[in-house]
Protein backbone atom coordinates (compact mmCIF):
# COMPACT_ATOMS: atom_id res chain seq x y z
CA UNK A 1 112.16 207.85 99.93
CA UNK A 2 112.45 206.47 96.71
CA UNK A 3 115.62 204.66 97.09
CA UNK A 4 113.95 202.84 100.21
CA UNK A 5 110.85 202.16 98.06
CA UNK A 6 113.02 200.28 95.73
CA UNK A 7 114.98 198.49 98.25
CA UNK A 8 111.93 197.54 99.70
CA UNK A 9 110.20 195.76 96.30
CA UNK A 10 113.91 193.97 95.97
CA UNK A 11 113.81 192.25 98.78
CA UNK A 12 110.17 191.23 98.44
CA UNK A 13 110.65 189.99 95.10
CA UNK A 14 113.53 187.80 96.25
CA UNK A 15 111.88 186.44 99.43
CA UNK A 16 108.61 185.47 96.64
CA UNK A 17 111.49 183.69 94.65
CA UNK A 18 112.53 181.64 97.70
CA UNK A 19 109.35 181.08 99.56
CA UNK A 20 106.89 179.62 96.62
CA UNK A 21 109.64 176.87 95.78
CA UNK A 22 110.18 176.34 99.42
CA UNK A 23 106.81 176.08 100.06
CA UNK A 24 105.81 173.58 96.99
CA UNK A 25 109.14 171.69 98.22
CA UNK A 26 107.63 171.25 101.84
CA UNK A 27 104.26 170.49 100.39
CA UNK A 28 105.65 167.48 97.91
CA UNK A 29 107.77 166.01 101.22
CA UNK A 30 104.58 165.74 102.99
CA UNK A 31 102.76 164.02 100.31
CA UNK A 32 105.63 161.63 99.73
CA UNK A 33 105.88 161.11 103.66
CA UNK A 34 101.83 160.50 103.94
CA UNK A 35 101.71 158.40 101.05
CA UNK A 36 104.92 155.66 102.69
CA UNK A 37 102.85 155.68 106.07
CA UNK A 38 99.60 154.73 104.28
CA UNK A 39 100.95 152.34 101.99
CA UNK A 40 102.78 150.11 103.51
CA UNK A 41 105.94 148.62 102.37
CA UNK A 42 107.88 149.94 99.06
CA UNK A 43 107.53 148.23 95.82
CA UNK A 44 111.21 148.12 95.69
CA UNK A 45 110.85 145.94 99.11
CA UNK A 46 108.70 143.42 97.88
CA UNK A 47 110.33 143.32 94.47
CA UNK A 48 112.96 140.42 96.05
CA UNK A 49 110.57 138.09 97.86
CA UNK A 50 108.68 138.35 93.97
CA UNK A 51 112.41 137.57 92.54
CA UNK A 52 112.70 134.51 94.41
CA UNK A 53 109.30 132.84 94.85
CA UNK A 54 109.51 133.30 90.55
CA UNK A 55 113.02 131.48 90.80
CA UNK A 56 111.62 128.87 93.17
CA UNK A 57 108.82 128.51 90.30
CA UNK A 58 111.81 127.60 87.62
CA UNK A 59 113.44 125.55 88.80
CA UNK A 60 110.74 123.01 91.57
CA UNK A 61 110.67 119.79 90.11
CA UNK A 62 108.36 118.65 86.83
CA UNK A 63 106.84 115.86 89.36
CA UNK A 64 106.35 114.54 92.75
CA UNK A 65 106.08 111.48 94.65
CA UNK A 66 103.50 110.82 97.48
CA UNK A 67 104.78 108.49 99.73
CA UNK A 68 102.40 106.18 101.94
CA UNK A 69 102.39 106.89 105.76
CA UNK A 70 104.87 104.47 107.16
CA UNK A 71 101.47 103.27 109.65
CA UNK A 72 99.19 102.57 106.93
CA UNK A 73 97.41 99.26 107.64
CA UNK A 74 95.70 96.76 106.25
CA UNK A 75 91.69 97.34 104.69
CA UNK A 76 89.25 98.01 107.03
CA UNK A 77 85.50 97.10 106.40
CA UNK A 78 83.03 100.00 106.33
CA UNK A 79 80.57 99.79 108.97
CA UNK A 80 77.25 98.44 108.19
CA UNK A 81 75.76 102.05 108.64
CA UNK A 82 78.39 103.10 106.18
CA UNK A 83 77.85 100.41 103.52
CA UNK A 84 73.92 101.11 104.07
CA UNK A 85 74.02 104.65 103.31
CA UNK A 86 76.01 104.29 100.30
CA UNK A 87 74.42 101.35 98.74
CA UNK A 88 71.67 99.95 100.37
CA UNK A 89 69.36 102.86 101.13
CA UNK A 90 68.52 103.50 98.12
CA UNK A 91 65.66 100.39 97.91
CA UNK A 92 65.99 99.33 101.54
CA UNK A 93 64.99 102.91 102.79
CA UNK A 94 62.60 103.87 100.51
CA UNK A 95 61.06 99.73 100.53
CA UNK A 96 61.55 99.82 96.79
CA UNK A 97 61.19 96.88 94.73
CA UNK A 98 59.05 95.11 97.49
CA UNK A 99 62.58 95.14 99.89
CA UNK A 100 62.32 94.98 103.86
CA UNK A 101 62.43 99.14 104.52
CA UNK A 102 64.84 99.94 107.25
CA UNK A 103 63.02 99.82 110.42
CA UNK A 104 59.48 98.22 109.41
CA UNK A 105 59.54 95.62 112.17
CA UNK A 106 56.50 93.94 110.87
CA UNK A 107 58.52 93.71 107.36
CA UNK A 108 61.55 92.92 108.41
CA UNK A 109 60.13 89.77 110.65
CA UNK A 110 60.27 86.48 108.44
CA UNK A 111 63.19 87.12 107.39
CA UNK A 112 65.24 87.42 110.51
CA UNK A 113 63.46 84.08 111.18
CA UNK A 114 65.89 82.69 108.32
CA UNK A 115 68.40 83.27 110.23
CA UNK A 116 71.90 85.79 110.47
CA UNK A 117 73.62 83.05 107.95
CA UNK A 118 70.64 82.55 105.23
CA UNK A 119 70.20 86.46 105.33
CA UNK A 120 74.07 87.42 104.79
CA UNK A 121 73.97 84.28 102.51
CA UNK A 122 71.28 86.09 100.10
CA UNK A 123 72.52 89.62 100.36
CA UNK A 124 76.08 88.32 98.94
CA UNK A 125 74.78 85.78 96.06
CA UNK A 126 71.14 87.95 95.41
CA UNK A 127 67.77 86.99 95.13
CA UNK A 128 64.89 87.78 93.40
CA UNK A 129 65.08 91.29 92.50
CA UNK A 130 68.15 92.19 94.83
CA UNK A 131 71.65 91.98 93.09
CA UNK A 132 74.52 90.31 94.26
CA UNK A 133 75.90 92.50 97.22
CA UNK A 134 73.54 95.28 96.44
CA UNK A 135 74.66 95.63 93.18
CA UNK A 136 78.32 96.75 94.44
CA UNK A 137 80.54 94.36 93.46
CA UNK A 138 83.53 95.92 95.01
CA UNK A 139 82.30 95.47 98.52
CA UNK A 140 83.65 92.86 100.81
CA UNK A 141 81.23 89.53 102.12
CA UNK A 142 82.83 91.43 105.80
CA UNK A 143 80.84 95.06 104.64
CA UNK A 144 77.61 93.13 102.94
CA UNK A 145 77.50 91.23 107.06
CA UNK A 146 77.75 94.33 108.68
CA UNK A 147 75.29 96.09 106.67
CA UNK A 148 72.70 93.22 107.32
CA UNK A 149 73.51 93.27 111.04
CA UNK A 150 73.00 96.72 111.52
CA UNK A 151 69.32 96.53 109.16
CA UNK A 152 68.09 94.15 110.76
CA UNK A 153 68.53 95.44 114.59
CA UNK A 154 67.01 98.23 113.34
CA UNK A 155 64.21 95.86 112.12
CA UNK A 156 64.00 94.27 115.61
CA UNK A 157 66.91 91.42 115.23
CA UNK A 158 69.64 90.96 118.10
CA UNK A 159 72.61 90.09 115.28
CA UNK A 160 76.17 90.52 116.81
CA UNK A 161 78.69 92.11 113.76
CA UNK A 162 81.48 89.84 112.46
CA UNK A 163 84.95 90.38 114.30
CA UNK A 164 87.03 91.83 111.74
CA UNK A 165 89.53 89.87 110.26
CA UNK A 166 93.24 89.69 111.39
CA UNK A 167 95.89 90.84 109.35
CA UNK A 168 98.28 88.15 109.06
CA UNK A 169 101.67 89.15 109.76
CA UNK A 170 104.60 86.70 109.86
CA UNK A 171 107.88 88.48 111.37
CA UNK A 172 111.24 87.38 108.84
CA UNK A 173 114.53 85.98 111.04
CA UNK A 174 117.34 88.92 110.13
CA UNK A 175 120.41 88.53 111.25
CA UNK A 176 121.41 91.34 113.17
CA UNK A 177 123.82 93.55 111.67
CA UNK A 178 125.78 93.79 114.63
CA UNK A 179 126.62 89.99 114.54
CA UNK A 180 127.49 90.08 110.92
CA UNK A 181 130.31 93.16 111.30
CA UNK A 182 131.21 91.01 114.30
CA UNK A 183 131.42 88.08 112.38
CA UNK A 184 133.50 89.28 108.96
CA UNK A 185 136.98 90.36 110.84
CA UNK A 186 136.79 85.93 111.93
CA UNK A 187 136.42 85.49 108.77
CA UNK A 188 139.38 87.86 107.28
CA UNK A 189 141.42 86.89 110.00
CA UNK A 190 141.44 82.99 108.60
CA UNK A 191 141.45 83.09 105.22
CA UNK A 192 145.25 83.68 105.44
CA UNK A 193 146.10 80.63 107.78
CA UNK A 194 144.01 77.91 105.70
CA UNK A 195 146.12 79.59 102.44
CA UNK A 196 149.22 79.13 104.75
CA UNK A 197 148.55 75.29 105.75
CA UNK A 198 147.41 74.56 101.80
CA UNK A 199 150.69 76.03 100.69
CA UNK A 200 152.50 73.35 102.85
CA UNK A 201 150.76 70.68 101.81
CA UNK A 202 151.45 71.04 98.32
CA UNK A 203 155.35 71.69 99.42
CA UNK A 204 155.20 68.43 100.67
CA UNK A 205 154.13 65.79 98.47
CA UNK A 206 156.34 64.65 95.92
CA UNK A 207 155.73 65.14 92.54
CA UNK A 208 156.10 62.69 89.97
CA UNK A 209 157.45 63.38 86.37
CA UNK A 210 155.33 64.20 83.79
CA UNK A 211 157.05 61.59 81.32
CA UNK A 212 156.86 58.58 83.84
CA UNK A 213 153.15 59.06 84.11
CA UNK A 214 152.05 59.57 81.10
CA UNK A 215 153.75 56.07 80.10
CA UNK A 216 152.37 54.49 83.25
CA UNK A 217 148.77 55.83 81.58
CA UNK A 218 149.42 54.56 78.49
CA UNK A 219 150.37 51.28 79.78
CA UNK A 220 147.15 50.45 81.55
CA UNK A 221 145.07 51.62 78.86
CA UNK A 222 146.41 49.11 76.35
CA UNK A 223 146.13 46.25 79.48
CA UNK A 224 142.15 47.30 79.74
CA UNK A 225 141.50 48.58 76.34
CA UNK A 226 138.87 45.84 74.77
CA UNK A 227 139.31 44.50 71.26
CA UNK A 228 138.11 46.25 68.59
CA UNK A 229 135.07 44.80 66.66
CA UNK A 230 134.16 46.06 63.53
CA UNK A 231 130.86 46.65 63.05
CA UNK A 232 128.67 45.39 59.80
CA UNK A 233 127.97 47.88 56.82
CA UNK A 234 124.79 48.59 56.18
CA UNK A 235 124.00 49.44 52.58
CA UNK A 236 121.07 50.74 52.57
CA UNK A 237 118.77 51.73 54.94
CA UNK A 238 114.75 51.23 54.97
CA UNK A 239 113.14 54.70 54.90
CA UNK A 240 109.77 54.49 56.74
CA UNK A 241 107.33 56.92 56.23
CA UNK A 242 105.57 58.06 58.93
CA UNK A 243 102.14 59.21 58.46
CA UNK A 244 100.83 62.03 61.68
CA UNK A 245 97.44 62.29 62.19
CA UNK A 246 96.11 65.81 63.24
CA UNK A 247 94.63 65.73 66.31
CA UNK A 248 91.37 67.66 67.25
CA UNK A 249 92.48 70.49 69.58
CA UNK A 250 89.15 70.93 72.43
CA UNK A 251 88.09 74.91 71.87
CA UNK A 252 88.70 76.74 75.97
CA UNK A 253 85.49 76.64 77.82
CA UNK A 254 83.56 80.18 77.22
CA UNK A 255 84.12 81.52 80.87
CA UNK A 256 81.93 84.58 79.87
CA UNK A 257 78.92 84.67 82.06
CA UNK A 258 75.44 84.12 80.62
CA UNK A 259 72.64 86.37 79.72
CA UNK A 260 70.38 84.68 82.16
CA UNK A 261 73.12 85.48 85.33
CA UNK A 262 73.98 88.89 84.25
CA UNK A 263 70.10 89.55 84.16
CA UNK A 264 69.56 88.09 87.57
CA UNK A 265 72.66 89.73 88.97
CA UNK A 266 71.94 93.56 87.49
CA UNK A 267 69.35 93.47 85.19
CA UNK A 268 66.44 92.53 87.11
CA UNK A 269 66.74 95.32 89.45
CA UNK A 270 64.66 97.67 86.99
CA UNK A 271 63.58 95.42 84.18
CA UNK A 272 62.11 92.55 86.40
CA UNK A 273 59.19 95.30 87.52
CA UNK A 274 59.64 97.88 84.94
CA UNK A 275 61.31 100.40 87.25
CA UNK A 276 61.78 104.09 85.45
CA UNK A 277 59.70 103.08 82.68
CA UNK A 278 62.21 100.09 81.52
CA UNK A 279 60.74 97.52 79.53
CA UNK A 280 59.04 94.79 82.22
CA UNK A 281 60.90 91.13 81.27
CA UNK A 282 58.43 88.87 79.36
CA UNK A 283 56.28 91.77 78.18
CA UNK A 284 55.94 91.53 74.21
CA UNK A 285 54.12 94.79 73.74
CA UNK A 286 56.99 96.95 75.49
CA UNK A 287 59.97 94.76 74.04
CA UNK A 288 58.27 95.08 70.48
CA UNK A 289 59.32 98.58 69.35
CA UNK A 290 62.85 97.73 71.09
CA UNK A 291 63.19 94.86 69.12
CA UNK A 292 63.01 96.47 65.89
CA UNK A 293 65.80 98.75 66.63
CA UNK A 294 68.38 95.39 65.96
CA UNK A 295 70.11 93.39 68.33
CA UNK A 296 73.30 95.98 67.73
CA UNK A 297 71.71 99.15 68.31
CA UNK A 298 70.10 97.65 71.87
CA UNK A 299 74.01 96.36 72.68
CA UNK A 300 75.22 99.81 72.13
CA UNK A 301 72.49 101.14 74.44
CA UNK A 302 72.94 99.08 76.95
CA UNK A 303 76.51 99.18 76.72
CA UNK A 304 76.91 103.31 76.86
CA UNK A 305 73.47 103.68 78.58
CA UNK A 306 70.67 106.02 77.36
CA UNK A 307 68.10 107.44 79.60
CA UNK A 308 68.09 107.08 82.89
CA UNK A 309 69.71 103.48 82.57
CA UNK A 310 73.50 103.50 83.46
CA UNK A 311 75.93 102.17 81.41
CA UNK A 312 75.87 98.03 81.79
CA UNK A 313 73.28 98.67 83.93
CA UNK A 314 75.70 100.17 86.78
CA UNK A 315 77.86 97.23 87.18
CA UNK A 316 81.18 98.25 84.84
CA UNK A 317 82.60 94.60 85.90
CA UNK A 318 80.65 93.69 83.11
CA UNK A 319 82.47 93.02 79.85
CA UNK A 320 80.62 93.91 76.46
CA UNK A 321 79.62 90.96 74.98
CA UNK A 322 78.20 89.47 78.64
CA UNK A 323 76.03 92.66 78.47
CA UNK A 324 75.13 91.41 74.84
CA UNK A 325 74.01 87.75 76.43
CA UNK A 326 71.66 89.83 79.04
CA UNK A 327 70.34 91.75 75.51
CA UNK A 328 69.53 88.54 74.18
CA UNK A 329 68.50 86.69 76.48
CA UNK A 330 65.62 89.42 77.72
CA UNK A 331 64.60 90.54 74.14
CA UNK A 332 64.30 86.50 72.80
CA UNK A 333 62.20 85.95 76.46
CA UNK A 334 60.10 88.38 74.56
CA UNK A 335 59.34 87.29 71.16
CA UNK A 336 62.96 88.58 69.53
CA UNK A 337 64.74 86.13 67.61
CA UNK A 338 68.69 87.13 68.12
């Protein structure tokens, strides 16, 4: 009984030994298997696509060029809707500044009585308190007519928009290459013969000595050679002195626009009514603290901007010193001395 006793707890302990390593074995595969299904791919899989998109990193190139699409035409004006929205709504729709709102028939009347020319004529050039094309130089006299069309419909007005202009396009004669490769094997073909008939011209004409013709030369020049005539000796020859007189040279015209245009053209907008609290033209009492600042510190401002006034006003086709004329011309209108 004994001996089977012992047998017995042998072979348990053994099957303990096998099973609880078997078991943790089975336990880790599952994990491992559970964790592929769930995770997708491997690391190690995605490790090459990393490897080359970092290789393809290295070594793309430091720059780029953008080419143009072969079809790209010629400039298009904006519509007038378009070239309202961006620069003339901002007085026109609001009837700032005393301007026609968009819409007000009863506004927009006496001056569709000028007429579709007198109307584009002023939006382009300015008047009054309106800058030249809305204050926008860049836009074309095409966009400023369409913009005026399409206000004044809406004001009641029957305009027709400008036809757009035509690109002009003037085709080149090429000579096809076709005819040319056609042409060159002609031309191969008799270079050869004319050196073949110039070769037996010069076979056949006698040539003369050189000794007999360089006598026969010297011969006729002595015949037609005149006599020589000495010529007098001067001694000594007057020296004259001359004496240049400088001439003025006429200074280049100033082609810098005056302080009176730039104020009509961008100034006026806000200082000719004292729009956003900007000193009103003329008016001493507002111009007088302004004026004590110096004539340099009221460039600089109006140069840089300060406040809500934009730099030159919002028209950077301005150069610096015709922003310094519009300075001086609106602080000596009044009462500065600049």
């Amino acid at each position: 009984m004994s001996n089977k006793d012992n047998e017995y707890k042998g072979s348990t302990f053994w099957q303990l030994i096998l099973v609880i390593p078997g078991t943790i074995l089975a336990f880790t595969l599952l994990i491992s298997l559970i964790a592929k299904m769930a995770g997708g791919a491997a690391p190690e899989a995605a490790a090459p696509a990393a490897a080359v998109a970092a290789v393809e990193e290295n070594i793309k190139p430091v720059a780029a060029v953008e080419v143009a699409a072969a079809d790209a035409g010629p400039h298009v004006d904006k519509s007038g809707e378009e070239v309202v929205t961006a620069v003339c709504g901002l007085c026109h729709g609001t009837g700032l500044m005393n301007s026609p709102k968009i819409g007000d028939k009863d506004a927009w009347k006496p001056r569709i009585a000028q007429g579709y020319d007198t109307l584009v004529k002023n939006a382009i050039n300015g008047i009054r308190t309106m800058p030249a094309k809305g204050g926008n130089p860049a836009l074309t006299d095409g966009e400023i007519a369409n913009a005026v069309v399409h206000m004044a419909n809406l004001g009641g007005a029957d305009f027709k928009a400008p036809a757009p202009k035509a690109a002009d396009a003037t085709a080149s004669e090429v000579t096809p290459v076709a005819d040319a490769a056609v042409a060159a094997p002609a031309i191969v073909e008799a270079a050869p013969a004319a050196a073949v008939a110039a070769a037996a011209t010069v076979a056949s004409t006698k040539v003369m000595p050189v000794e007999k013709v360089a006598k026969k030369v010297e011969a006729k020049a002595a015949e037609k050679a005149p006599a020589v005539v000495q010529a007098p000796v001067v001694e000594k020859a007057a020296v004259v002195e001359a004496k240049v007189e400088p001439v003025a040279v006429a200074a280049a015209p100033d082609s810098a626009a005056t302080g009176k245009e730039v104020y009509k053209a961008t100034c006026a907008m806000c200082h000719g009514t004292g729009l956003m609290n900007a000193p009103k033209f003329g008016d001493k009492e507002q111009w007088a603290p302004r004026i004590t600042q110096g004539y340099d510190t009221l460039v600089s401002h109006a140069v840089n901007g300060i406040r809500t006034m934009p730099p030159k006003g919002g028209n950077e086709d301005w150069s610096d010193k015709e922003i310094g004329n519009a300075v001086k011309y609106m602080a000596n209108e009044a009462g500065a001395g600049f």
